[in-house]
PDB file of N, CA and C in Angstrom:
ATOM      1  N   UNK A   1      78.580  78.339  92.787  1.00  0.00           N
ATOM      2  CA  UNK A   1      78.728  79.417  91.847  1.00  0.00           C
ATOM      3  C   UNK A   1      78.344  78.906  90.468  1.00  0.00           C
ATOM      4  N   UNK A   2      77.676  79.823  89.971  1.00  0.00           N
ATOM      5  CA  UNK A   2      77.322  79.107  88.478  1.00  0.00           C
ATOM      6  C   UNK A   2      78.205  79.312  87.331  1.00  0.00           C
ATOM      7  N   UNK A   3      77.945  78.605  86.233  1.00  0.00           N
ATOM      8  CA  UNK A   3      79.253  79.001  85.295  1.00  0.00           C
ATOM      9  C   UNK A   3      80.108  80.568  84.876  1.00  0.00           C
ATOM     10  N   UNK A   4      78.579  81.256  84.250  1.00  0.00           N
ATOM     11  CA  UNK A   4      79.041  82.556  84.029  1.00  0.00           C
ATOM     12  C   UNK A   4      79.482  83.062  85.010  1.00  0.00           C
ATOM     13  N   UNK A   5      79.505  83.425  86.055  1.00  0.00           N
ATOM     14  CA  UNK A   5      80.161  83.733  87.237  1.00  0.00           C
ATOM     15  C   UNK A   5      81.414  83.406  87.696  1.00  0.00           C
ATOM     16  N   UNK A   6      81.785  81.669  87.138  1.00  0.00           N
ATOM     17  CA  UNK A   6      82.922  81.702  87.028  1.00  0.00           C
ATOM     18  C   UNK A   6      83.606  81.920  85.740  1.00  0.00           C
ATOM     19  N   UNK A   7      82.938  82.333  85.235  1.00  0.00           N
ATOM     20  CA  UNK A   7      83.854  82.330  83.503  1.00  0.00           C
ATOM     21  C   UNK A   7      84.429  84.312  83.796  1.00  0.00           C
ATOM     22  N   UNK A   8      83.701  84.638  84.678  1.00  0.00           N
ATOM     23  CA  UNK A   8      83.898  86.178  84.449  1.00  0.00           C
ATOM     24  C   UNK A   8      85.206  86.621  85.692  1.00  0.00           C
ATOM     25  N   UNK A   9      85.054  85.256  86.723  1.00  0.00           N
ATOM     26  CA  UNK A   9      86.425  85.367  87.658  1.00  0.00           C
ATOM     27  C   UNK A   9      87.551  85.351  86.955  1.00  0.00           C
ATOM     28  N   UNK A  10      87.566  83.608  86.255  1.00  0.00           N
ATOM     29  CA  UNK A  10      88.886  83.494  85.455  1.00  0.00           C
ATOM     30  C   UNK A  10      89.429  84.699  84.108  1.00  0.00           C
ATOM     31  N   UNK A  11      88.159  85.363  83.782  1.00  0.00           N
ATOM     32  CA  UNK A  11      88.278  86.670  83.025  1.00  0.00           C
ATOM     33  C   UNK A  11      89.483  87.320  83.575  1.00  0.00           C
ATOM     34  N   UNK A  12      88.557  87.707  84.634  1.00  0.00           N
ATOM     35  CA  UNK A  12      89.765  88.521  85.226  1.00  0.00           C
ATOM     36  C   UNK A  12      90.917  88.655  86.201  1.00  0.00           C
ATOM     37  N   UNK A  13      91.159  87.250  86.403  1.00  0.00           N
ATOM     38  CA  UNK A  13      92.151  86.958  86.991  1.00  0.00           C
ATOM     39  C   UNK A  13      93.759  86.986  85.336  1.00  0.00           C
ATOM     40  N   UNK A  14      92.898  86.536  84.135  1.00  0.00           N
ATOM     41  CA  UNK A  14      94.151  86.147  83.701  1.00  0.00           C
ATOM     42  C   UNK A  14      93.880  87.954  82.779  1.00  0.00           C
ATOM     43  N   UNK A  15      93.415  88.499  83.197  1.00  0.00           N
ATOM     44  CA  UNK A  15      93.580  90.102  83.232  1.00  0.00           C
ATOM     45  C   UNK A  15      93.943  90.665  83.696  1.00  0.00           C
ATOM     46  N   UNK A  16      94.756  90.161  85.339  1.00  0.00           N
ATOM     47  CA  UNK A  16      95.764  91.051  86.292  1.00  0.00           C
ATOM     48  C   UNK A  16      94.787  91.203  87.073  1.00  0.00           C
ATOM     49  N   UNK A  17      93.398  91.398  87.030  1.00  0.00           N
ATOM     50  CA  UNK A  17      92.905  92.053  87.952  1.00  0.00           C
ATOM     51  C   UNK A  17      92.503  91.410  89.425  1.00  0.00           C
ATOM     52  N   UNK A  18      92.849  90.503  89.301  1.00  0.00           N
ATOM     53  CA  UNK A  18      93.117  88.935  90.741  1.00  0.00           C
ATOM     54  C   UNK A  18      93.173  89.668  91.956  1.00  0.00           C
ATOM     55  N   UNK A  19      93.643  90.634  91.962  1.00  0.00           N
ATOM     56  CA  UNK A  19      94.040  91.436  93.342  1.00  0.00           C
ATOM     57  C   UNK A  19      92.949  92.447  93.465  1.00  0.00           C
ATOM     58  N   UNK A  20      92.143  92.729  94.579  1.00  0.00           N
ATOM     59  CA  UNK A  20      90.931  93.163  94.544  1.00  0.00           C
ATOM     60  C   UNK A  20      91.023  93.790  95.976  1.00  0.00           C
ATOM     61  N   UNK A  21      90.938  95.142  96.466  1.00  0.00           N
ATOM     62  CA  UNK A  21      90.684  95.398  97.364  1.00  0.00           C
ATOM     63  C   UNK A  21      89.142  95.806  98.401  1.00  0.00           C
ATOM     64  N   UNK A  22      89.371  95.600  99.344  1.00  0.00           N
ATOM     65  CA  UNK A  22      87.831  95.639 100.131  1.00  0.00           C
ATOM     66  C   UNK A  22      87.031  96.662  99.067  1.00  0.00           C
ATOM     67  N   UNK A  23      86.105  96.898  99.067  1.00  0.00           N
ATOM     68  CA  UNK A  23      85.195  97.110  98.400  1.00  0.00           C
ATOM     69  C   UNK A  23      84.719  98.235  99.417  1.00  0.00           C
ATOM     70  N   UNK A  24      84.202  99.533  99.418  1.00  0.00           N
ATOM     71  CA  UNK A  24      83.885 100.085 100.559  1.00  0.00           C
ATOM     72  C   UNK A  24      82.338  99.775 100.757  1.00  0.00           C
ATOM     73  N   UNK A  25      81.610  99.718  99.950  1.00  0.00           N
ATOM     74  CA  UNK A  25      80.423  99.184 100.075  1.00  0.00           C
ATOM     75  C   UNK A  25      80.062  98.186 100.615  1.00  0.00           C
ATOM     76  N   UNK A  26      81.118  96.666 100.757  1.00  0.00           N
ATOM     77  CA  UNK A  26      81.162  95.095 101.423  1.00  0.00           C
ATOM     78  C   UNK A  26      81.946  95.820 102.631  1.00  0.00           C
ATOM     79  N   UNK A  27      81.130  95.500 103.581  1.00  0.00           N
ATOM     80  CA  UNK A  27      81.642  96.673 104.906  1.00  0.00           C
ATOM     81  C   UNK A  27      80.610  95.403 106.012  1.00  0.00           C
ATOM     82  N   UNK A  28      81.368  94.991 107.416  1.00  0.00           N
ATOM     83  CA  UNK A  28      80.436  94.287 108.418  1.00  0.00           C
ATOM     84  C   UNK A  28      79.292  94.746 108.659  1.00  0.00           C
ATOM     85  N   UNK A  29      78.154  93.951 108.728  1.00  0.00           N
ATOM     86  CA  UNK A  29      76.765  94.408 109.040  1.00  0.00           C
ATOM     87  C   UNK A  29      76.353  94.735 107.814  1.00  0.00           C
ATOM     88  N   UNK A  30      76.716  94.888 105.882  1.00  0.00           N
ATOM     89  CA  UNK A  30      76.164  95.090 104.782  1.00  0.00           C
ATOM     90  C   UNK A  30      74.870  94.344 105.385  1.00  0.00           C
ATOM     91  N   UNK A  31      73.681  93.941 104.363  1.00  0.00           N
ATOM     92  CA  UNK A  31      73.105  93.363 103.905  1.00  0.00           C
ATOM     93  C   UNK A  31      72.849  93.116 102.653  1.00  0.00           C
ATOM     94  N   UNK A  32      72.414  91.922 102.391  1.00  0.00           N
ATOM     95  CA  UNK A  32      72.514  91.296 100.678  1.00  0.00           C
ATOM     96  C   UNK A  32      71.431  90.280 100.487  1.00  0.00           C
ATOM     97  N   UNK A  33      70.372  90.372  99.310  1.00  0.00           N
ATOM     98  CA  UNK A  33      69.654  89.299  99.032  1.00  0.00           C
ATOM     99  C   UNK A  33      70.252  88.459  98.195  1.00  0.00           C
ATOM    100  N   UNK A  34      69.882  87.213  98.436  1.00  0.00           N
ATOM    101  CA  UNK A  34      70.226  86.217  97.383  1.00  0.00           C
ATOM    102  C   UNK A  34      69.518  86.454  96.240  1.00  0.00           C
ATOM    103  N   UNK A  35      69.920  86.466  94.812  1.00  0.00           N
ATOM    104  CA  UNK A  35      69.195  86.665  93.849  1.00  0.00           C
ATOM    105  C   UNK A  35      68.486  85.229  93.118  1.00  0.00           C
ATOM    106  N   UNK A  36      69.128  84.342  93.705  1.00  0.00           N
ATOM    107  CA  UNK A  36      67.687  83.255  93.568  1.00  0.00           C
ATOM    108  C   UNK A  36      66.626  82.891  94.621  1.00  0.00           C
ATOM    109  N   UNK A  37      66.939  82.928  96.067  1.00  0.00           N
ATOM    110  CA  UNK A  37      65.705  82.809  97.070  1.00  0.00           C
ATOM    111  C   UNK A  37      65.980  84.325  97.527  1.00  0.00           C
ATOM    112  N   UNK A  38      65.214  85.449  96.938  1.00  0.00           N
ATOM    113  CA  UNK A  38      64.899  86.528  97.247  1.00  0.00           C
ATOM    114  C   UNK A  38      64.216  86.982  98.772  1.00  0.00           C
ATOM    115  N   UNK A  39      63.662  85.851  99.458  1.00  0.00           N
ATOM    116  CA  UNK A  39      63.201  85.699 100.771  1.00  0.00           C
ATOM    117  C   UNK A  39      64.633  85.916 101.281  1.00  0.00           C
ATOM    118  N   UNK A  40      65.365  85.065 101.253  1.00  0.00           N
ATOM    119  CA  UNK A  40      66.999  85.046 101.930  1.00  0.00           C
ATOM    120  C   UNK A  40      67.717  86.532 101.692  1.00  0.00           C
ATOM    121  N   UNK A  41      68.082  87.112 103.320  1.00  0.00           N
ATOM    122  CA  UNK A  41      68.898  88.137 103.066  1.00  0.00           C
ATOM    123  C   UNK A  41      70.107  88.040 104.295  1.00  0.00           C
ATOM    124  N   UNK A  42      71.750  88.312 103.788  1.00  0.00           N
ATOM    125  CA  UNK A  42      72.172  87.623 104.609  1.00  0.00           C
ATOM    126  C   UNK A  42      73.485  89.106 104.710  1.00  0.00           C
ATOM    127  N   UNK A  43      73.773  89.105 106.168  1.00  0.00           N
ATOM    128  CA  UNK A  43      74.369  90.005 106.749  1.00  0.00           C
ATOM    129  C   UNK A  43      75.866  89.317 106.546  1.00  0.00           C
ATOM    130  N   UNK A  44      76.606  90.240 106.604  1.00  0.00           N
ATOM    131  CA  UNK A  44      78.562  90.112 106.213  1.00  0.00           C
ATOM    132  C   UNK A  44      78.821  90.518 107.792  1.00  0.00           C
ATOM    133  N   UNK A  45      79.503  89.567 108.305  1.00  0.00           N
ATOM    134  CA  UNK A  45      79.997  89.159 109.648  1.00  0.00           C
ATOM    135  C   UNK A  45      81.320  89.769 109.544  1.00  0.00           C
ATOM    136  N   UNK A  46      81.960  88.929 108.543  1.00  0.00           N
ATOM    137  CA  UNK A  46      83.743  89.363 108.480  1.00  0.00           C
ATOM    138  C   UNK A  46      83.998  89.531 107.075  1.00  0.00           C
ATOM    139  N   UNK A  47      85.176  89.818 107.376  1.00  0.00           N
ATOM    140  CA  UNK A  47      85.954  90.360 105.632  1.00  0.00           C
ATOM    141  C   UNK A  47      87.671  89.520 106.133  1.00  0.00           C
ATOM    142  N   UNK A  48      88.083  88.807 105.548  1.00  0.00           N
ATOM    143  CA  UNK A  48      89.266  88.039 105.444  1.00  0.00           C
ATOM    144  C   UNK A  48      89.649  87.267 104.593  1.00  0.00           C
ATOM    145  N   UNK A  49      91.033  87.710 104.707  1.00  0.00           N
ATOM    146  CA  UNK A  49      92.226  87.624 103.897  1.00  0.00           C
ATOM    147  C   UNK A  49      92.793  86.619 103.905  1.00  0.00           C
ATOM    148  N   UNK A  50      93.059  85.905 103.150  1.00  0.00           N
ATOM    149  CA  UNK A  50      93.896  84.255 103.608  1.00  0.00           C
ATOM    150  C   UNK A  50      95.026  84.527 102.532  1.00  0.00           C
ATOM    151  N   UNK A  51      96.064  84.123 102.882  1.00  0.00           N
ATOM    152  CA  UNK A  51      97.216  84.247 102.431  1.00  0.00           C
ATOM    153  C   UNK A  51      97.234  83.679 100.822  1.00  0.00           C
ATOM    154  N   UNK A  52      96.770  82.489 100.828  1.00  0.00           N
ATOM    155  CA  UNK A  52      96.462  81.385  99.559  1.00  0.00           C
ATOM    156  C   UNK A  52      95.468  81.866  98.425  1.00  0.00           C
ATOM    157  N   UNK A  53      94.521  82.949  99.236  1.00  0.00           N
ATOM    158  CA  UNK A  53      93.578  83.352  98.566  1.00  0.00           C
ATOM    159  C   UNK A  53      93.879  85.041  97.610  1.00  0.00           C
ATOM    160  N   UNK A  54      93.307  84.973  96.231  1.00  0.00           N
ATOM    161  CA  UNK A  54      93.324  86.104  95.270  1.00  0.00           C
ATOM    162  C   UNK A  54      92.599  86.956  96.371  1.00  0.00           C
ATOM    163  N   UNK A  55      91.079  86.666  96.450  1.00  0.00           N
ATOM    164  CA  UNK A  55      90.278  87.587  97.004  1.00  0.00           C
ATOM    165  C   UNK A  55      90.274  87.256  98.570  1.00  0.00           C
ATOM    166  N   UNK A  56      89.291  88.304  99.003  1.00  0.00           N
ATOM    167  CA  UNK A  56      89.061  88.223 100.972  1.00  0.00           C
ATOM    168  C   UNK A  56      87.961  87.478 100.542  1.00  0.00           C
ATOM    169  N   UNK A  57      87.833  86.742 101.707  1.00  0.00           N
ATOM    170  CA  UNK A  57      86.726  86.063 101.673  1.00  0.00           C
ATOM    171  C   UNK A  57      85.351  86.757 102.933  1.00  0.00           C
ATOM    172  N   UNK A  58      84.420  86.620 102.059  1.00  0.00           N
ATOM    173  CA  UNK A  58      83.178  87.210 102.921  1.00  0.00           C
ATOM    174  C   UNK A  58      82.321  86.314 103.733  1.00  0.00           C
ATOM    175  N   UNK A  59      82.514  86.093 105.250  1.00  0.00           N
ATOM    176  CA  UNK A  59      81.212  85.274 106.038  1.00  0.00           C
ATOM    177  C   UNK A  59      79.787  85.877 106.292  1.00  0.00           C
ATOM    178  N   UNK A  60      79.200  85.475 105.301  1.00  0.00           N
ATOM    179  CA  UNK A  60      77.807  85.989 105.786  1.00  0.00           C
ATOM    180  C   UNK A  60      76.724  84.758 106.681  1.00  0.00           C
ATOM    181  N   UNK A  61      75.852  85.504 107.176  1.00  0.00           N
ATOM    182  CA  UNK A  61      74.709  85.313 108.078  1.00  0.00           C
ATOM    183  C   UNK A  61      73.672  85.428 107.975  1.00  0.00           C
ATOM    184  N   UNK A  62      72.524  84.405 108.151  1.00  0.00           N
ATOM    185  CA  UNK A  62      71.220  84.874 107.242  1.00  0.00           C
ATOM    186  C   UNK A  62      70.703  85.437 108.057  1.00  0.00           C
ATOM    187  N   UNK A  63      70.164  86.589 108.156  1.00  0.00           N
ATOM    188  CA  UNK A  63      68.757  87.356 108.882  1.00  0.00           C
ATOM    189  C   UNK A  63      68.115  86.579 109.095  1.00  0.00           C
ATOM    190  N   UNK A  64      68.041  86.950 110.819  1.00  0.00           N
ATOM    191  CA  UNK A  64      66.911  85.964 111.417  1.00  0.00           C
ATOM    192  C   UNK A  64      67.269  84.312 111.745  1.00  0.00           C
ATOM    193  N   UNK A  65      67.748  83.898 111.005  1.00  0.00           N
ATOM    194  CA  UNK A  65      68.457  82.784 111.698  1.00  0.00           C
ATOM    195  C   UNK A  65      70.201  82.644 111.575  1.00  0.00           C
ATOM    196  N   UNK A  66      70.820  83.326 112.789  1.00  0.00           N
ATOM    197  CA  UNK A  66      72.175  83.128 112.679  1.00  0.00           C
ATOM    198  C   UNK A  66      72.880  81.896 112.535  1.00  0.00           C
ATOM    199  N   UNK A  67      72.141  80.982 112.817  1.00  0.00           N
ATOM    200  CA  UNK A  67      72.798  79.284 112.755  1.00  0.00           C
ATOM    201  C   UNK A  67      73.132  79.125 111.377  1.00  0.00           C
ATOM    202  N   UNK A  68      72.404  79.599 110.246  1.00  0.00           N
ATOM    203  CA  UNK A  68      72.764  79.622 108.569  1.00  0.00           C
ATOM    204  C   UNK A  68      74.061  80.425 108.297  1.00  0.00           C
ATOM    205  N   UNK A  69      75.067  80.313 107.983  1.00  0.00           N
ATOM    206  CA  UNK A  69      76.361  80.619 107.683  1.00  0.00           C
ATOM    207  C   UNK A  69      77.023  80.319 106.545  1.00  0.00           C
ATOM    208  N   UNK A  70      77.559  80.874 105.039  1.00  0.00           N
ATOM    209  CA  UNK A  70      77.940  80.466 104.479  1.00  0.00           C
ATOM    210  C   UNK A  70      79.110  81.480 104.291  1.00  0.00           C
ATOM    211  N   UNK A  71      80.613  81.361 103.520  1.00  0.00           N
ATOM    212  CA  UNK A  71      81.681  82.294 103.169  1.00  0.00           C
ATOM    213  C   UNK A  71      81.836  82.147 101.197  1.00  0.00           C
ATOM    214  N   UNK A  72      81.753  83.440 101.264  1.00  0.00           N
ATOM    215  CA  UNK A  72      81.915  83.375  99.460  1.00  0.00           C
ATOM    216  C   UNK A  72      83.019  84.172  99.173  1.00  0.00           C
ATOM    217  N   UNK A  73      83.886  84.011  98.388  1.00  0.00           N
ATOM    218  CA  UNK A  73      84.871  85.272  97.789  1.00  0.00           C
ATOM    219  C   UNK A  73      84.010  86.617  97.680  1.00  0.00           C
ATOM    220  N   UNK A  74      84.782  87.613  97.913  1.00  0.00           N
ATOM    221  CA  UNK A  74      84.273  88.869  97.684  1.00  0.00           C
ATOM    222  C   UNK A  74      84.003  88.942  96.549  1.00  0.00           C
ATOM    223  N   UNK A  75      84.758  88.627  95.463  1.00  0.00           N
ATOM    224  CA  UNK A  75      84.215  88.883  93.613  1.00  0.00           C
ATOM    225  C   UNK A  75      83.014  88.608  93.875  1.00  0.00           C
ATOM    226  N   UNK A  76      82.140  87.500  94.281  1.00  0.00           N
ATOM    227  CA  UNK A  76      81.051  86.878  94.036  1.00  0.00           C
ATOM    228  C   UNK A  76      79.734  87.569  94.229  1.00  0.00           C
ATOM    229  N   UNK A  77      80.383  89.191  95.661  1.00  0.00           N
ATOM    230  CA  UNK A  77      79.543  90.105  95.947  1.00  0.00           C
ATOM    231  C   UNK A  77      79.744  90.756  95.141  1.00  0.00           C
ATOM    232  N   UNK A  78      81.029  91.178  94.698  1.00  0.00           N
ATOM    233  CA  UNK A  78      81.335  92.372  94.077  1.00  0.00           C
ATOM    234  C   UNK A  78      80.386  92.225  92.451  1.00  0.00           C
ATOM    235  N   UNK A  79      80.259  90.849  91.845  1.00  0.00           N
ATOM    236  CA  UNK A  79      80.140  90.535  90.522  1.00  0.00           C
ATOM    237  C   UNK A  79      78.719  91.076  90.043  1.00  0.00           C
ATOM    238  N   UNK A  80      77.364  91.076  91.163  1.00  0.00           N
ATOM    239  CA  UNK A  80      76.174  91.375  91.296  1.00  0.00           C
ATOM    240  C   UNK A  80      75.715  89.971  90.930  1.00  0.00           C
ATOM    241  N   UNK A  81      75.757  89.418  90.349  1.00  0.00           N
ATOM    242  CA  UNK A  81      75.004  88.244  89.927  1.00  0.00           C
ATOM    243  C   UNK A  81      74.101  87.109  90.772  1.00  0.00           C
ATOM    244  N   UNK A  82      74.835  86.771  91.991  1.00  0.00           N
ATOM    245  CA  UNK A  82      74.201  86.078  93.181  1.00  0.00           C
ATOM    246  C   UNK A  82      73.501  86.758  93.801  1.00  0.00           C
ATOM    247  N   UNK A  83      74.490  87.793  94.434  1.00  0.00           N
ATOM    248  CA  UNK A  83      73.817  88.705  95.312  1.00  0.00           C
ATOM    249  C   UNK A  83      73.838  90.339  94.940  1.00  0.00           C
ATOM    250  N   UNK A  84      72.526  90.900  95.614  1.00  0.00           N
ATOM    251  CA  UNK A  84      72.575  92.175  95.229  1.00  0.00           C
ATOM    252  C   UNK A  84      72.272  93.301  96.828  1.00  0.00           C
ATOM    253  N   UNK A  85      72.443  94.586  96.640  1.00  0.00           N
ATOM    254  CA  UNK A  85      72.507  94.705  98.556  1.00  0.00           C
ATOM    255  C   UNK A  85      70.778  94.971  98.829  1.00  0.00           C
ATOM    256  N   UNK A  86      70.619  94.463  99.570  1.00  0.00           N
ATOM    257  CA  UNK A  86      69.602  94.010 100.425  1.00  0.00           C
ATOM    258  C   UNK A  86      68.096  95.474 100.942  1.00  0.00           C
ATOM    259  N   UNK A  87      66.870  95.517 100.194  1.00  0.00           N
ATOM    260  CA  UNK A  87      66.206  96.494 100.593  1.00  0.00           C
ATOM    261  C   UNK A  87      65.967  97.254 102.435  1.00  0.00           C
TER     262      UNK A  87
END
């Protein structure tokens, strides 16, 4: 995650707003490009909740090769900055 991205979490965490519900738009099967390798577009597998965690955390999947797997906090979708939803 890059700085501004995190400067705009801790924003709003010490703003109350820490508690974030599903998003209806971040829904299984979304799609999302990465906004730096724009080739990369990666499908949302799951949406989960960890007890420890402010936000759900999102597992996505890259199109076309399922072996690529990474999990990001939902803010990180929600924020637009990384990712944006997918043409």
């Amino acid at each position: 995650m890059q700085k501004g991205s995190s400067v705009g979490l801790l924003k709003r965490l010490f703003r109350g707003e820490g508690t974030t519900s599903i998003v209806p738009g971040v829904v299984v099967g979304a799609r999302y490009s990465d906004r730096h390798h724009m080739t990369s577009v990666w499908v949302v597998e799951r949406i989960s909740s960890i007890g420890a965690s402010t936000y759900p955390l999102v597992s996505l999947a890259r199109e076309g090769r399922p072996d690529l797997k990474k999990t990001v906090s939902l803010a990180v979708i929600e924020e637009g900055e990384d990712y944006r939803p997918a043409v």
